[in-house]
Protein backbone atom coordinates (compact mmCIF):
# COMPACT_ATOMS: atom_id res chain seq x y z
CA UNK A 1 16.39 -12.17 -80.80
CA UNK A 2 19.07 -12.32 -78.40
CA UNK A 3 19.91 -14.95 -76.47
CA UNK A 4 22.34 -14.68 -73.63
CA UNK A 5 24.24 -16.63 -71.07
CA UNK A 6 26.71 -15.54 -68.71
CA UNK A 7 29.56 -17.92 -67.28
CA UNK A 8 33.11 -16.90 -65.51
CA UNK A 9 31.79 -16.19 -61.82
CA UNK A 10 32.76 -17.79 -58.89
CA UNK A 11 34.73 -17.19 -55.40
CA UNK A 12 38.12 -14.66 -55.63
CA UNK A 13 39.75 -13.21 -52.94
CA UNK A 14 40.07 -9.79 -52.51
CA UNK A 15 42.55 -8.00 -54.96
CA UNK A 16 42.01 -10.74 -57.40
CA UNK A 17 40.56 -10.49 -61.20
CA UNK A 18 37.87 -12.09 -62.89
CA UNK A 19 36.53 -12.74 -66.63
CA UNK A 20 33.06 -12.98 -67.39
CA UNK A 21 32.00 -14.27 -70.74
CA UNK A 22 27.94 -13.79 -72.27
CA UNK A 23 27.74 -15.83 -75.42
CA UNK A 24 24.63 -14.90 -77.73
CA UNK A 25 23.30 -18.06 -79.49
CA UNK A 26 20.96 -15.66 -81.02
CA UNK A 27 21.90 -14.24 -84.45
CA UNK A 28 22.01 -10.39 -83.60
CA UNK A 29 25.07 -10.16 -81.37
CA UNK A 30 27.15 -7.65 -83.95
CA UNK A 31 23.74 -5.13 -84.44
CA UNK A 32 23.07 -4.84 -80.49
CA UNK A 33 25.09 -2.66 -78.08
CA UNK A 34 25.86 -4.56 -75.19
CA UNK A 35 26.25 -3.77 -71.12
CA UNK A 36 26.82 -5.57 -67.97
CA UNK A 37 24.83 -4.96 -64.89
CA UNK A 38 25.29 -6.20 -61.17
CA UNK A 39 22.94 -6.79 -58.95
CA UNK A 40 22.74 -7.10 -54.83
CA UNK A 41 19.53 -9.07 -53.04
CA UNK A 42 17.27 -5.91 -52.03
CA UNK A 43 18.80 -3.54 -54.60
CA UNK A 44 18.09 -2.51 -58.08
CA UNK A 45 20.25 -3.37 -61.11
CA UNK A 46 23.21 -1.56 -61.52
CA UNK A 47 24.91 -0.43 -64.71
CA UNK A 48 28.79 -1.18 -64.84
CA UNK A 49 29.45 -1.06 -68.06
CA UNK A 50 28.54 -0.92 -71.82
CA UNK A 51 29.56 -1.50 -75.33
CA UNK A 52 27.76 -0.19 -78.84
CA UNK A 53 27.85 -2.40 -81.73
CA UNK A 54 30.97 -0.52 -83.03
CA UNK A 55 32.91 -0.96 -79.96
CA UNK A 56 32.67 2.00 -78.27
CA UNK A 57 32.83 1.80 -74.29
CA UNK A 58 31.53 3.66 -71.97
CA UNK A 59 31.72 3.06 -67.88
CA UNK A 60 30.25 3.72 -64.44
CA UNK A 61 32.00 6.72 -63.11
CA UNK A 62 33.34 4.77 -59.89
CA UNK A 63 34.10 1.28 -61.97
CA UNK A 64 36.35 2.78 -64.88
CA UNK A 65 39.70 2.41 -63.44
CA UNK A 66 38.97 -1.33 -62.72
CA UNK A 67 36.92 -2.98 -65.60
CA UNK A 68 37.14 -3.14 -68.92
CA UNK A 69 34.49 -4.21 -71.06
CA UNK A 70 34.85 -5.99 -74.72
CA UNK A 71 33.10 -7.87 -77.70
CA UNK A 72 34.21 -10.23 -79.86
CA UNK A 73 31.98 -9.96 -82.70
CA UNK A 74 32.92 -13.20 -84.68
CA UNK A 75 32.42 -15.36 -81.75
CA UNK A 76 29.35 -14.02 -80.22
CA UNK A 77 31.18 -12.68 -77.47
CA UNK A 78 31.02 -10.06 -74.96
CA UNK A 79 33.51 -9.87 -72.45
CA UNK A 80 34.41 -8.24 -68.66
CA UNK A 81 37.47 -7.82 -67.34
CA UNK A 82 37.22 -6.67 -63.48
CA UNK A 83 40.19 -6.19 -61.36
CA UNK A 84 41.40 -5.17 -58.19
CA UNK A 85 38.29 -6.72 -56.92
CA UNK A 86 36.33 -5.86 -53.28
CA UNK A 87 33.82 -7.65 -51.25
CA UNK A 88 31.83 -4.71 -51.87
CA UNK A 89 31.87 -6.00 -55.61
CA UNK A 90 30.22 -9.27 -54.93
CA UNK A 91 26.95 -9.69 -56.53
CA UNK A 92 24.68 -11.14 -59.75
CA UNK A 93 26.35 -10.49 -62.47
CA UNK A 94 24.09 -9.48 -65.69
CA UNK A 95 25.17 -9.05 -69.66
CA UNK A 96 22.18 -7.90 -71.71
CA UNK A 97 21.23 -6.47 -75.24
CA UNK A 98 19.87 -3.16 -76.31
CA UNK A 99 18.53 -1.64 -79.59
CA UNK A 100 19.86 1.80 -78.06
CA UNK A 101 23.30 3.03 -79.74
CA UNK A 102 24.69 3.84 -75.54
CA UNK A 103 22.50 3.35 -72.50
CA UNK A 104 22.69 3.08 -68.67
CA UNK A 105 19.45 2.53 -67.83
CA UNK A 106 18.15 -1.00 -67.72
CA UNK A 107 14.84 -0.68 -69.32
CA UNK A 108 16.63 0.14 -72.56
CA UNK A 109 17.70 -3.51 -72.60
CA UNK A 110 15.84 -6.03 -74.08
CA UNK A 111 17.37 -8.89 -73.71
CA UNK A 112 18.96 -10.40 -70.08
CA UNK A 113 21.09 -13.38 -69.32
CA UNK A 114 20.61 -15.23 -66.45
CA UNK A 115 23.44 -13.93 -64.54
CA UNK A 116 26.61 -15.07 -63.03
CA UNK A 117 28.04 -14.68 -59.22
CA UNK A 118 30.59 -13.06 -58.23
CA UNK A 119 31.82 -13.68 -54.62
CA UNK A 120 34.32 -11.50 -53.13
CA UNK A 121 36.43 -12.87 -49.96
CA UNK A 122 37.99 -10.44 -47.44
């Protein structure tokens, strides 16, 4: 069973980068596909981006030219890379496990972290 925990949020100003980390202490990190998720107070959860088992990546449409998702199998690791960042960007930030080879949708995940925050300044 997976077992996930985000860390790598904080404040950036706007145009700045940031490098969230979700470690599984579970033992099933290299047979799950992975994703990240965001999430705003009042909204649902959000798909940015994924990652199968393999290492295959796949994006939301408007994110794509700005993040960039990775795993690091050996070390538990799943990784994303967001840049050029916006205040519209700031929000709970979510890596979780599915069984599913690709998915967007969040009830195909299993397995959540707790979440990290990002904070965008103007």
């Amino acid at each position: 069973q997976a077992q996930l925990s985000e860390s790598g949020g904080g404040l950036v100003q706007a145009g700045g980068s940031v490098r969230l980390s979700c470690v599984d202490s579970g033992r099933t990190f290299a047979s799950h596909s992975m994703g990240w998720f965001r999430q705003t107070p009042g909204k649902e959860r959000e798909f940015v981006a994924g990652i199968s088992w393999s290492g295959n990546t796949y994006y939301a449409d408007a994110e794509k030219d700005r993040i960039t998702i990775s795993r690091i199998n050996l070390r538990n690791t799943l990784y994303l890379q967001m840049n050029k960042l916006q205040p519209e960007d700031t929000a709970g930030y979510y890596c979780a496990a599915t069984r599913e080879t690709l998915s967007r949708a969040p009830g195909q995940y299993h397995a959540w972290g707790q979440g990290t925050q990002v904070t965008v300044s103007s």
